[in-house]
Every structure is written in C-alpha cells, then in structure tokens.
PDB file of N, CA and C in Angstrom:
ATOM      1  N   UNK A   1     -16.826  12.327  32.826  1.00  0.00           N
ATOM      2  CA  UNK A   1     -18.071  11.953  32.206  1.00  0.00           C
ATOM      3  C   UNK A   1     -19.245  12.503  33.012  1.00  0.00           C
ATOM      4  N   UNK A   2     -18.983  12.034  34.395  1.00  0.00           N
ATOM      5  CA  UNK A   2     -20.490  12.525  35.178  1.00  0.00           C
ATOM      6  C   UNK A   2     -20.449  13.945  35.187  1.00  0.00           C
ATOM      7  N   UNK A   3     -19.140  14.668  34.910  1.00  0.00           N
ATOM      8  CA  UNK A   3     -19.122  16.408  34.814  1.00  0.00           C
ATOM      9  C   UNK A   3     -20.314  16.871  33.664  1.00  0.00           C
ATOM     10  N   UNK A   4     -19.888  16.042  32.355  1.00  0.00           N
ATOM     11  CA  UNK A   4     -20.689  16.533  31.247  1.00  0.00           C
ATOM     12  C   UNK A   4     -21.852  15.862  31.404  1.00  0.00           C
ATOM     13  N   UNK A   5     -22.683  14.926  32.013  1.00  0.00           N
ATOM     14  CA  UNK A   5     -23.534  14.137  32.287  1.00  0.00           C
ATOM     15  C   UNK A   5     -24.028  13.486  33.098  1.00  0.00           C
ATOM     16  N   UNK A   6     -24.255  14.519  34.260  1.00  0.00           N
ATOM     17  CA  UNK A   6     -24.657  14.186  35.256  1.00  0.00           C
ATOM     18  C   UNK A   6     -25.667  12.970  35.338  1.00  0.00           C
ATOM     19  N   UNK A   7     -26.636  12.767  34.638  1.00  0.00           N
ATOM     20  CA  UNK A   7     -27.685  11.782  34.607  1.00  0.00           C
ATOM     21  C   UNK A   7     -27.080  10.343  34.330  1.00  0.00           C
ATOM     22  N   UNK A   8     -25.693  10.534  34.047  1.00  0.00           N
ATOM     23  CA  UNK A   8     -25.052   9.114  34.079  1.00  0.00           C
ATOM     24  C   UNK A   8     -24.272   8.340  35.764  1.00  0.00           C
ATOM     25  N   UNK A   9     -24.931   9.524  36.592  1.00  0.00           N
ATOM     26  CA  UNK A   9     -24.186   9.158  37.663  1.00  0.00           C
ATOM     27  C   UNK A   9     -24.322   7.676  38.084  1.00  0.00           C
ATOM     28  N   UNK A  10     -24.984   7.244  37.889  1.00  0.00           N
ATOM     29  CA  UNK A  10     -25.415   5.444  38.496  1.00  0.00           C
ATOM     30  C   UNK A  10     -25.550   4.391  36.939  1.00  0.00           C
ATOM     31  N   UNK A  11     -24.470   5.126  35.815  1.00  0.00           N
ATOM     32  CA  UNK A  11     -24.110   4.523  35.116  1.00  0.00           C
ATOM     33  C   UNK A  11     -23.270   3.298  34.827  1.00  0.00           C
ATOM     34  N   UNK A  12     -23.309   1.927  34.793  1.00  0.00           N
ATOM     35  CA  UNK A  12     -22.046   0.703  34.456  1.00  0.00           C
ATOM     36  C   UNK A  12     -21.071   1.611  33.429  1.00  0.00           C
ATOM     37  N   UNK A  13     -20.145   2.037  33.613  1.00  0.00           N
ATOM     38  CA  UNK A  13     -19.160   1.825  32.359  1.00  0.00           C
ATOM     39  C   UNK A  13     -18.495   0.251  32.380  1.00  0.00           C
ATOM     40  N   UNK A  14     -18.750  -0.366  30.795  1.00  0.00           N
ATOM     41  CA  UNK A  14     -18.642  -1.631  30.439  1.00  0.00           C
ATOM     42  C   UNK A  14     -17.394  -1.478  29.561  1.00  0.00           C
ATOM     43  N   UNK A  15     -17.043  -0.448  28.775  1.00  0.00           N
ATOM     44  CA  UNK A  15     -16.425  -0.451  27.782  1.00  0.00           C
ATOM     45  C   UNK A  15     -15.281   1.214  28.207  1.00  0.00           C
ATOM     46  N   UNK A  16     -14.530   0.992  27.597  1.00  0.00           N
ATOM     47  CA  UNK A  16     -13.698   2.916  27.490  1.00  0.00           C
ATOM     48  C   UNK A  16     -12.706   2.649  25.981  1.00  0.00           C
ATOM     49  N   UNK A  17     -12.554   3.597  25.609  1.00  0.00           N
ATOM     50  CA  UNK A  17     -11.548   3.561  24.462  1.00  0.00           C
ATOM     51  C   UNK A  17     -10.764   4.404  24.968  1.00  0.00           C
ATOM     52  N   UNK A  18      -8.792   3.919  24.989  1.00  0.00           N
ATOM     53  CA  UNK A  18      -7.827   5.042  25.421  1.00  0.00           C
ATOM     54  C   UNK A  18      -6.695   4.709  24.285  1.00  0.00           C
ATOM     55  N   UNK A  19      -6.223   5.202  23.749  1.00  0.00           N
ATOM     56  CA  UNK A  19      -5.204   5.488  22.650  1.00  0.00           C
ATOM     57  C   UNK A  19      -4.527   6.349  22.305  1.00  0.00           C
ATOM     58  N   UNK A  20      -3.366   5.967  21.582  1.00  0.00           N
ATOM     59  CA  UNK A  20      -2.733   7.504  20.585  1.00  0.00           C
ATOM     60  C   UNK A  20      -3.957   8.220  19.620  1.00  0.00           C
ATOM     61  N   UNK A  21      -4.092   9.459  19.361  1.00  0.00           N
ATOM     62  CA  UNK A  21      -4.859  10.283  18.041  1.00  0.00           C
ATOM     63  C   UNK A  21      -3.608  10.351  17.311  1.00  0.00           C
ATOM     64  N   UNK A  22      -4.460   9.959  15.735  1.00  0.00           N
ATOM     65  CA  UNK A  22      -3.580  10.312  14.553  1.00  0.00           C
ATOM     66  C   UNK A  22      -3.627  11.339  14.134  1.00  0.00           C
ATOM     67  N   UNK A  23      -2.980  12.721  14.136  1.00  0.00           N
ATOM     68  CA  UNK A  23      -3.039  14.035  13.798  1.00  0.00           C
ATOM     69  C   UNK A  23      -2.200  14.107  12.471  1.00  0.00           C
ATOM     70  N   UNK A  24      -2.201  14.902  11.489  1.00  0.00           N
ATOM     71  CA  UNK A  24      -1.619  15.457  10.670  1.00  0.00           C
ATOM     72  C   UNK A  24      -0.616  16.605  11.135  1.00  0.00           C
ATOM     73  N   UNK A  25      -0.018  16.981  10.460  1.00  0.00           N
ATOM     74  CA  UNK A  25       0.751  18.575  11.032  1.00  0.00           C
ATOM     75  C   UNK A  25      -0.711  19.582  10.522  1.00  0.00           C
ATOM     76  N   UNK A  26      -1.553  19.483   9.579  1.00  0.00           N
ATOM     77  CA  UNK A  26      -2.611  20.154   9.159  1.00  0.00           C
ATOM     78  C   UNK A  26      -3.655  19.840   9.722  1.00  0.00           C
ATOM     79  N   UNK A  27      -3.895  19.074  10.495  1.00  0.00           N
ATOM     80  CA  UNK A  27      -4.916  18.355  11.199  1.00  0.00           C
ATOM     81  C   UNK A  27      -6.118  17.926  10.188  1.00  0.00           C
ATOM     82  N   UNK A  28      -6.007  17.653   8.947  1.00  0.00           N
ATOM     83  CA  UNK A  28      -6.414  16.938   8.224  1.00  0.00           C
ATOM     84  C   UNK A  28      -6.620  15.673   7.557  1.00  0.00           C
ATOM     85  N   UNK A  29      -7.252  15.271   7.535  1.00  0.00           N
ATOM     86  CA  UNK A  29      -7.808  14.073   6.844  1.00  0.00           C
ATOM     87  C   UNK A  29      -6.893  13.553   5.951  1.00  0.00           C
ATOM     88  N   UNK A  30      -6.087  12.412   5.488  1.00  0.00           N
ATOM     89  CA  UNK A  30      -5.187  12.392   4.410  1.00  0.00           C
ATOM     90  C   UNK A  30      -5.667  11.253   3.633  1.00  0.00           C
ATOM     91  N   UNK A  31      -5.470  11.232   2.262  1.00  0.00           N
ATOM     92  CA  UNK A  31      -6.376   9.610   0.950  1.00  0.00           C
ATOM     93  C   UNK A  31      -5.519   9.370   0.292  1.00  0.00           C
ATOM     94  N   UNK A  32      -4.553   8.513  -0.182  1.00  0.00           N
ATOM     95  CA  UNK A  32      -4.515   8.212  -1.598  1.00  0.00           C
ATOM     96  C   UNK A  32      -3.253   6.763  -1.717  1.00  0.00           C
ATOM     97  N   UNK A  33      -3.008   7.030  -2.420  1.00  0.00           N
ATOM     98  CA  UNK A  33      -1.689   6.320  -2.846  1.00  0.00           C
ATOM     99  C   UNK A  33      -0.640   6.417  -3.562  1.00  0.00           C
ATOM    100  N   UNK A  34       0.247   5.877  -2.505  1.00  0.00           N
ATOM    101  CA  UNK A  34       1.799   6.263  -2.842  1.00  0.00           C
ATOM    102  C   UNK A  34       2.354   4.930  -3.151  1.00  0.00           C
ATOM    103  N   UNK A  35       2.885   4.628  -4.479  1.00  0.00           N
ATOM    104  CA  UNK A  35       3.818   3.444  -4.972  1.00  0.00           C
ATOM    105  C   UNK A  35       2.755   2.272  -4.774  1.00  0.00           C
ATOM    106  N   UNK A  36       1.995   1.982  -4.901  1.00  0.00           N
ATOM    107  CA  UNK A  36       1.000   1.193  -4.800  1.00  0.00           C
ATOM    108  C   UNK A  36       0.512   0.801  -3.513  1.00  0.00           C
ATOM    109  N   UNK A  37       0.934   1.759  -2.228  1.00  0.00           N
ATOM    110  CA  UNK A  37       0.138   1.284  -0.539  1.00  0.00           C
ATOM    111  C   UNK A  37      -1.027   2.699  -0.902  1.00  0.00           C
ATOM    112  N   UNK A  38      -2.160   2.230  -0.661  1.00  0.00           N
ATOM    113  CA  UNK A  38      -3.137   2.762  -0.537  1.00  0.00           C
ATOM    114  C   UNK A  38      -3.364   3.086   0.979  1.00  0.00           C
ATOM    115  N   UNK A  39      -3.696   4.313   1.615  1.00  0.00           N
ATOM    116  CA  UNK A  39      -3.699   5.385   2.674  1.00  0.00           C
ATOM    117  C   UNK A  39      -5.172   5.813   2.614  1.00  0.00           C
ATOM    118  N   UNK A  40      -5.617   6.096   4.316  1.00  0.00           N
ATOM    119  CA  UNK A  40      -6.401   6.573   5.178  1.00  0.00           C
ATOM    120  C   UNK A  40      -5.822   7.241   6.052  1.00  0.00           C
ATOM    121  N   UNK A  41      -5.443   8.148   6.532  1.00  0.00           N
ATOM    122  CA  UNK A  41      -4.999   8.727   8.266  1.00  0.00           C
ATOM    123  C   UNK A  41      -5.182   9.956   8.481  1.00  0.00           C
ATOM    124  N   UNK A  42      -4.878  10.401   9.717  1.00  0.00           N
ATOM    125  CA  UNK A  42      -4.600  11.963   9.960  1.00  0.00           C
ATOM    126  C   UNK A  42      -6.151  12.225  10.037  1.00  0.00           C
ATOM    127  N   UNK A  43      -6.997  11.791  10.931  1.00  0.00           N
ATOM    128  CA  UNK A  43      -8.507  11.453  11.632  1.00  0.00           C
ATOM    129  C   UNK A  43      -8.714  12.476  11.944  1.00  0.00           C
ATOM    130  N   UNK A  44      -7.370  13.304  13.019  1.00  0.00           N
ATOM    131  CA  UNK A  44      -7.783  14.040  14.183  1.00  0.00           C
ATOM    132  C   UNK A  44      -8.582  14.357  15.239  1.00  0.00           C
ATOM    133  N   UNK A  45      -8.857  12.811  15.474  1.00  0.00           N
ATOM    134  CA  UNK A  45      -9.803  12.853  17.069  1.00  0.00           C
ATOM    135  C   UNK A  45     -10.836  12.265  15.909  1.00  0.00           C
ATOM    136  N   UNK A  46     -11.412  11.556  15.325  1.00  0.00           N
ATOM    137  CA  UNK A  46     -12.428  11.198  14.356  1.00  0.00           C
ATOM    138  C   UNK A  46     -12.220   9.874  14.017  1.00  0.00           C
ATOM    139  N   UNK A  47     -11.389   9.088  14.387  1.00  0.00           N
ATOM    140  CA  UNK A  47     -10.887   8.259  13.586  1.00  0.00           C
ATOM    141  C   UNK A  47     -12.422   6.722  13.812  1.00  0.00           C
ATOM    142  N   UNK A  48     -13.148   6.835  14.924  1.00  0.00           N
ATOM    143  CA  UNK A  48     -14.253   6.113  14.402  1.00  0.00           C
ATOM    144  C   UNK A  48     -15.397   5.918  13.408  1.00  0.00           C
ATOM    145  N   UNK A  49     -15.761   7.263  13.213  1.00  0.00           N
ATOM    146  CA  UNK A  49     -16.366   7.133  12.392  1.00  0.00           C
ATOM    147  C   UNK A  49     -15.840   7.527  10.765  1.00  0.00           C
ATOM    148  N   UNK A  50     -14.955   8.601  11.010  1.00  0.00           N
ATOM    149  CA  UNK A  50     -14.466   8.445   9.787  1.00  0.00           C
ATOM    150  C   UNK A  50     -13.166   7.553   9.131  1.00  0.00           C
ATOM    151  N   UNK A  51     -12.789   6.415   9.999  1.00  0.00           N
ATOM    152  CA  UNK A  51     -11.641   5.545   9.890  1.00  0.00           C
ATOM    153  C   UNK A  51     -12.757   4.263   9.221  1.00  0.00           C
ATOM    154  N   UNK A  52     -14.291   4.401   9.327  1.00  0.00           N
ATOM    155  CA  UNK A  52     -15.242   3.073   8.688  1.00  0.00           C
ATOM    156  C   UNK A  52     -15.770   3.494   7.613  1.00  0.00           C
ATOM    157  N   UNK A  53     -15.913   4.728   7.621  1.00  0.00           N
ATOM    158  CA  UNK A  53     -16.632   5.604   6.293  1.00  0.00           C
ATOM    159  C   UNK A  53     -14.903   5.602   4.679  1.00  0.00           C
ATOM    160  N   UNK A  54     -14.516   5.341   5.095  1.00  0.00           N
ATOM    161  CA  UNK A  54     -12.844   5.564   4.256  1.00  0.00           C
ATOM    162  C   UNK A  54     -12.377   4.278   4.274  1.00  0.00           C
ATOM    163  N   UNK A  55     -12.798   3.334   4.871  1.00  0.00           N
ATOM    164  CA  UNK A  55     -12.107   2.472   4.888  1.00  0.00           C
ATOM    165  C   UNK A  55     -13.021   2.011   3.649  1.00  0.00           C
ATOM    166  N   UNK A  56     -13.963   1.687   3.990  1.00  0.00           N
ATOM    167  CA  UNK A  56     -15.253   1.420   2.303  1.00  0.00           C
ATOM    168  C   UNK A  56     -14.734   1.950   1.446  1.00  0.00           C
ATOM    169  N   UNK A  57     -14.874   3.586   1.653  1.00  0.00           N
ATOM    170  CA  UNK A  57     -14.472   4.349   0.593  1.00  0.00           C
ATOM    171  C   UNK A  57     -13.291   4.165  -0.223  1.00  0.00           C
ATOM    172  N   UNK A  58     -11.888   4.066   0.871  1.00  0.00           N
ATOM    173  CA  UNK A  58     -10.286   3.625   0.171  1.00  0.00           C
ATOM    174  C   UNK A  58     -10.767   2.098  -0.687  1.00  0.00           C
ATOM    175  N   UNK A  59     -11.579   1.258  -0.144  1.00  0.00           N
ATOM    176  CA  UNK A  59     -11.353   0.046  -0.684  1.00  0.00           C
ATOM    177  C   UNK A  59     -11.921   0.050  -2.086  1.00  0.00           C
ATOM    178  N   UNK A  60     -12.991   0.909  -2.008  1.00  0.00           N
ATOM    179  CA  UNK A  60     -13.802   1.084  -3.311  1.00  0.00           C
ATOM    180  C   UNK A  60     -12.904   1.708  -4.475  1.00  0.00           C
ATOM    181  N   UNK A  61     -12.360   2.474  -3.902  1.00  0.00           N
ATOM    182  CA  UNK A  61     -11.172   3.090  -5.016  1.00  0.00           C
ATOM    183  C   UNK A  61     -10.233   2.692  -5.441  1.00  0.00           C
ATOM    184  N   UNK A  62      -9.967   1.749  -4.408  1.00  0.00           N
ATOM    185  CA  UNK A  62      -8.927   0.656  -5.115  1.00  0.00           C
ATOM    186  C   UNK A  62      -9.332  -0.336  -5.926  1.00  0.00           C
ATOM    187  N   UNK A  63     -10.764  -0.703  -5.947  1.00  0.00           N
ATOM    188  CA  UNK A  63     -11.132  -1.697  -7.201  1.00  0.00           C
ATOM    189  C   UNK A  63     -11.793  -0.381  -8.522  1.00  0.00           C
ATOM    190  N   UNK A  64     -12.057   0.443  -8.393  1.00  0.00           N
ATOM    191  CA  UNK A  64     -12.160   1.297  -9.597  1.00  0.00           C
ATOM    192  C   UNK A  64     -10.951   2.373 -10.101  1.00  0.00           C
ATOM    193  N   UNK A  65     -10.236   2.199  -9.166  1.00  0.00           N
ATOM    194  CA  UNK A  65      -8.862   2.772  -9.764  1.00  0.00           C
ATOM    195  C   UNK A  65      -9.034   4.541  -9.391  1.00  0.00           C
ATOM    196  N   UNK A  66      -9.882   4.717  -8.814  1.00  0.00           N
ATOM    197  CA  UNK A  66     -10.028   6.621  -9.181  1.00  0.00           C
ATOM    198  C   UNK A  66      -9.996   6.837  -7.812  1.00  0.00           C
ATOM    199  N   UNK A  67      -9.043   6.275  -6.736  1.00  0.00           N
ATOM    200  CA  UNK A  67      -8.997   6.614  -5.753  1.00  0.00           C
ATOM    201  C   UNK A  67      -7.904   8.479  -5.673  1.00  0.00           C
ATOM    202  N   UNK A  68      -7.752   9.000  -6.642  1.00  0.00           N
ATOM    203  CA  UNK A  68      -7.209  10.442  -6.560  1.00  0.00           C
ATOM    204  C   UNK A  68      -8.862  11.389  -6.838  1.00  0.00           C
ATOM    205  N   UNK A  69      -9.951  10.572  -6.891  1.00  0.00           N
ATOM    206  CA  UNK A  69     -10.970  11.399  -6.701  1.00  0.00           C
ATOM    207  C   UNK A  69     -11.544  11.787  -5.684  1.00  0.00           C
ATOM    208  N   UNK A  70     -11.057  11.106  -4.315  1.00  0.00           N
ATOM    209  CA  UNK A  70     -11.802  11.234  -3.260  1.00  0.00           C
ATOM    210  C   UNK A  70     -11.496  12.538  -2.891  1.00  0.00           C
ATOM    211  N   UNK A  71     -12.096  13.426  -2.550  1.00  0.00           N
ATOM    212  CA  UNK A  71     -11.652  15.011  -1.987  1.00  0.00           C
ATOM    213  C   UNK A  71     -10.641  14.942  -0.949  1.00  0.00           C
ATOM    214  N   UNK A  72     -10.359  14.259   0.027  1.00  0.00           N
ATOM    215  CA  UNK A  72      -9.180  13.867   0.724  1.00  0.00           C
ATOM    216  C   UNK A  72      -8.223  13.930  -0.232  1.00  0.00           C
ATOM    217  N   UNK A  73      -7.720  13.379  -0.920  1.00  0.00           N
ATOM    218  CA  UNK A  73      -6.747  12.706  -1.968  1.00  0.00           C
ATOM    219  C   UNK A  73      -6.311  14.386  -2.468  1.00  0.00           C
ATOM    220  N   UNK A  74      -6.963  15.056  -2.754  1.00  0.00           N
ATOM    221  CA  UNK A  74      -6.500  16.073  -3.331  1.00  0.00           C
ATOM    222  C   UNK A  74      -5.702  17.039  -1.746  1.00  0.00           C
ATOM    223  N   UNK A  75      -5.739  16.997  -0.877  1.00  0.00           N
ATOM    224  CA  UNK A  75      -4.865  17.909   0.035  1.00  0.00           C
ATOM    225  C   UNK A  75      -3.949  17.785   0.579  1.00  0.00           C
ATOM    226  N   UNK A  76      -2.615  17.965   0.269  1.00  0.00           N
ATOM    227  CA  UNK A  76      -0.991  17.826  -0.097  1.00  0.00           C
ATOM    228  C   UNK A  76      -0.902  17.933   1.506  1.00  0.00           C
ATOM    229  N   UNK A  77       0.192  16.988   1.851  1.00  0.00           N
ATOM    230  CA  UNK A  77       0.737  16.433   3.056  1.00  0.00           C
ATOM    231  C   UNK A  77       1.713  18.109   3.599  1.00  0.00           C
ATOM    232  N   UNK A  78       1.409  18.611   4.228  1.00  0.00           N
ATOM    233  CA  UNK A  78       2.330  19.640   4.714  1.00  0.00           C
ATOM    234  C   UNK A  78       3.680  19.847   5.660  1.00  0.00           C
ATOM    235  N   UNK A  79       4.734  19.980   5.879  1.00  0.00           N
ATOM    236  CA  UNK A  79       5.387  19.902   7.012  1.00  0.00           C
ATOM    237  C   UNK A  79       5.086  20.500   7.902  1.00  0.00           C
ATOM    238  N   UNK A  80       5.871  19.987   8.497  1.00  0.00           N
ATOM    239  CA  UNK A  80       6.156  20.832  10.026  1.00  0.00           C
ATOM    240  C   UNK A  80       6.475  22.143  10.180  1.00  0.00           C
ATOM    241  N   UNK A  81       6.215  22.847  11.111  1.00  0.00           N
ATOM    242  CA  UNK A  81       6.007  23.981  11.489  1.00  0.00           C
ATOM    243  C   UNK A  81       7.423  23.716  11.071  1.00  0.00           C
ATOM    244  N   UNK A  82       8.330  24.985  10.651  1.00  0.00           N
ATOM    245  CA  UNK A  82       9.834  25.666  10.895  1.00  0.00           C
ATOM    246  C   UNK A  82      10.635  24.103  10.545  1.00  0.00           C
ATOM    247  N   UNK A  83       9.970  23.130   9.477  1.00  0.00           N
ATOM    248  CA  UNK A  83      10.867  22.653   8.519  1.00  0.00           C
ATOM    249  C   UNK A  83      11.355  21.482   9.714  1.00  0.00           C
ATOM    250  N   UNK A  84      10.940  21.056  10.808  1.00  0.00           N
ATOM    251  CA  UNK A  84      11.327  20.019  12.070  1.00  0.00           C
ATOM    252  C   UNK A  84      11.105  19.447  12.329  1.00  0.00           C
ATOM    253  N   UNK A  85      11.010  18.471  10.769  1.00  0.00           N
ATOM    254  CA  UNK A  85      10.502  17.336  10.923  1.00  0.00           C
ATOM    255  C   UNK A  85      11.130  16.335   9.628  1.00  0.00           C
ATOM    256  N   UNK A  86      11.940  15.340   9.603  1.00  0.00           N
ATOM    257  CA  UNK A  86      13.266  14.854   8.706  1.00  0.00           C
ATOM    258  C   UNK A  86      12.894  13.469   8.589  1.00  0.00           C
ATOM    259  N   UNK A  87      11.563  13.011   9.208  1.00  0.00           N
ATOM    260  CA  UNK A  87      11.780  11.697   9.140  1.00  0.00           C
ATOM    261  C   UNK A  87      11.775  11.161  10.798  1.00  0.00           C
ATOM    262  N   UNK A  88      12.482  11.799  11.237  1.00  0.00           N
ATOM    263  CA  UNK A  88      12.848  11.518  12.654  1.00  0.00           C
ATOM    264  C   UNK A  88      11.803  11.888  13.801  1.00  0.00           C
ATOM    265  N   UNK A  89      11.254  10.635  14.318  1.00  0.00           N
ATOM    266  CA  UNK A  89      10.147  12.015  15.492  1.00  0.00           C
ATOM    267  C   UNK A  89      10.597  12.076  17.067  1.00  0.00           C
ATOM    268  N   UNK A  90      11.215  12.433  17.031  1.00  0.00           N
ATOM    269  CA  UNK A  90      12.162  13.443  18.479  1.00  0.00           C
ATOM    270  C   UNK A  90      11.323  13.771  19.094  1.00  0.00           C
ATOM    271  N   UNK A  91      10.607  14.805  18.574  1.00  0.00           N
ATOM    272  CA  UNK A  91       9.887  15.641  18.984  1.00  0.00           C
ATOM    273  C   UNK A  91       8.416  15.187  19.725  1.00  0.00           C
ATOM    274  N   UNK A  92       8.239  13.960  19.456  1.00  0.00           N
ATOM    275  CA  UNK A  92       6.983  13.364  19.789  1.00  0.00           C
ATOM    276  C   UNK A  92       6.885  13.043  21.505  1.00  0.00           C
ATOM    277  N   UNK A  93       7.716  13.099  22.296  1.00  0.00           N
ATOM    278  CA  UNK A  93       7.336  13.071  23.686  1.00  0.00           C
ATOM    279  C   UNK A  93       7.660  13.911  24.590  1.00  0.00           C
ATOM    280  N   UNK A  94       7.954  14.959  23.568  1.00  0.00           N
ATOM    281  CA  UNK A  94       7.629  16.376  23.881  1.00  0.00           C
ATOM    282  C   UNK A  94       6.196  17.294  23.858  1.00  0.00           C
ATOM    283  N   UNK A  95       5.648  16.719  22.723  1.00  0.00           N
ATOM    284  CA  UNK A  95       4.424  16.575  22.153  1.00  0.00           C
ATOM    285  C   UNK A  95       3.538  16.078  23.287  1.00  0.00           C
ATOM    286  N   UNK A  96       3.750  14.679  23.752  1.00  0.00           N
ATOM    287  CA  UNK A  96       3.090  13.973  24.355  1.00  0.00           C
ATOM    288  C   UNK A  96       2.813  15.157  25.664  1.00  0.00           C
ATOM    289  N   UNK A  97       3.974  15.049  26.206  1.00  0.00           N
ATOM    290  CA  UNK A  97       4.174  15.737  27.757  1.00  0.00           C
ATOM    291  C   UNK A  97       2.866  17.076  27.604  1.00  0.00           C
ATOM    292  N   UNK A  98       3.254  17.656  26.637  1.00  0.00           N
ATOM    293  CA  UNK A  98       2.584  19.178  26.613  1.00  0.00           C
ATOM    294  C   UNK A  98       1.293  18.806  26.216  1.00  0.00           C
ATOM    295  N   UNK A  99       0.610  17.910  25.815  1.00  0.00           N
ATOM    296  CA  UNK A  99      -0.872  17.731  26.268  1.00  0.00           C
ATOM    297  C   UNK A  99      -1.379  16.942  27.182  1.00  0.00           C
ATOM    298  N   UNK A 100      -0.271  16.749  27.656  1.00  0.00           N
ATOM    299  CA  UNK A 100      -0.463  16.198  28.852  1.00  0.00           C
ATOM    300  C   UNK A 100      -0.901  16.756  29.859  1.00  0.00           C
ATOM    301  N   UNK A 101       0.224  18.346  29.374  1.00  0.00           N
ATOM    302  CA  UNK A 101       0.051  19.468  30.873  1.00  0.00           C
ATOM    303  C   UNK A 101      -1.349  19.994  30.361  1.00  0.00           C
ATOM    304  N   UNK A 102      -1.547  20.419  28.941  1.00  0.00           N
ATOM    305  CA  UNK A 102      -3.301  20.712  28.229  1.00  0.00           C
ATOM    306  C   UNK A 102      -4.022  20.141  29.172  1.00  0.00           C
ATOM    307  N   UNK A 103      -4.321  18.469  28.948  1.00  0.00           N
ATOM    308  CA  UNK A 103      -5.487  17.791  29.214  1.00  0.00           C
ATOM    309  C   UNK A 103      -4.957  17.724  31.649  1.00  0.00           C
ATOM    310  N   UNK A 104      -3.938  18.548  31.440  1.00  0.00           N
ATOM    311  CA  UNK A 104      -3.911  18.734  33.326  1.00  0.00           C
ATOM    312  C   UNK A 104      -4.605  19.646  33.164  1.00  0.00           C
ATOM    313  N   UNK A 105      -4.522  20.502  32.842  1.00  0.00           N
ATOM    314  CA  UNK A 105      -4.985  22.606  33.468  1.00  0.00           C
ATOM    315  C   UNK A 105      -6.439  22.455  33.004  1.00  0.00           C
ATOM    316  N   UNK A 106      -6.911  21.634  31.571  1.00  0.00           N
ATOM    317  CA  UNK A 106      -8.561  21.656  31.504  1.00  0.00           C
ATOM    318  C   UNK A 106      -9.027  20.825  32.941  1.00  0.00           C
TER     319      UNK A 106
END
C-alpha cells in the first residue's frame, strides 16, 4: 500500500479485505437462470461493486421475469482451456500455487 501511496505512510489500517476471486474460465461476468436458481458470478477481481450493482439488478429480474435481458445473461459459460474441466476441480491448487508464485515475483 505505502509502495502505491506513499502519503498513507502514518495511515490506521482499520479494515483489509482477503479472499478467494471468482473468475470465470472467460473472465467474465456471468447472469441468468438455470432450472429456477437465479445467478450472479465470475466478478473477476470486481466483485464489490459489481456483486451490489447485480445483485439489485438479478433481483429485479426475477420479479419481472426478463432476467435473459440483462447483457450478462446473453454470454455462454465457456470451458476450460483443452476440455479440463469435468466437474471436478483438481486443478484448483495448482491454480492457487501459481499465483501465488505471480503475486511472489510482482
């Protein structure tokens, strides 16, 4: 923080947010509904402000019914790179590790 903002050097931090990010394989935004569960996810690093802006929005569409209008809603869920992905996520703390080593070397 004090790297990008130095003028915060004699700053209180009171608060921090640390969590999983919800990514897509497209890193896109995802809307709609499947079998009657109505969906928000796939933020990609966004999920504050656009997890409150959608959440209105999903709810609104669920009392007018035209929740396949939201422009989200229209962009089809994609797989995984090379088809490696079944349901099963294996692959996820593999995932983890390697931005791990990312967020080392930045």
């Amino acid at each position: 923080m004090i790297a990008v903002y130095p003028q915060l050097k004699n700053s209180k931090v009171e608060f921090m947010w640390g969590g999983t990010l919800d990514f897509a394989f497209d890193q896109m935004t995802h809307v709609g509904e499947d079998d009657g569960i109505f969906y928000a996810l796939g933020y990609a690093g966004h999920g504050v402000a656009m997890a409150s802006h959608l959440g209105k929005t999903v709810a609104q569409a669920m009392i007018a019914g035209n929740i396949h209008e939201n422009p989200f809603a229209k962009i089809k869920f994609p797989n995984a790179p090379l088809n490696l992905y079944n349901g099963n996520t294996w692959f996820l703390p593999f995932a983890g590790a390697w931005h791990k080593i990312l967020d080392w070397i930045e």
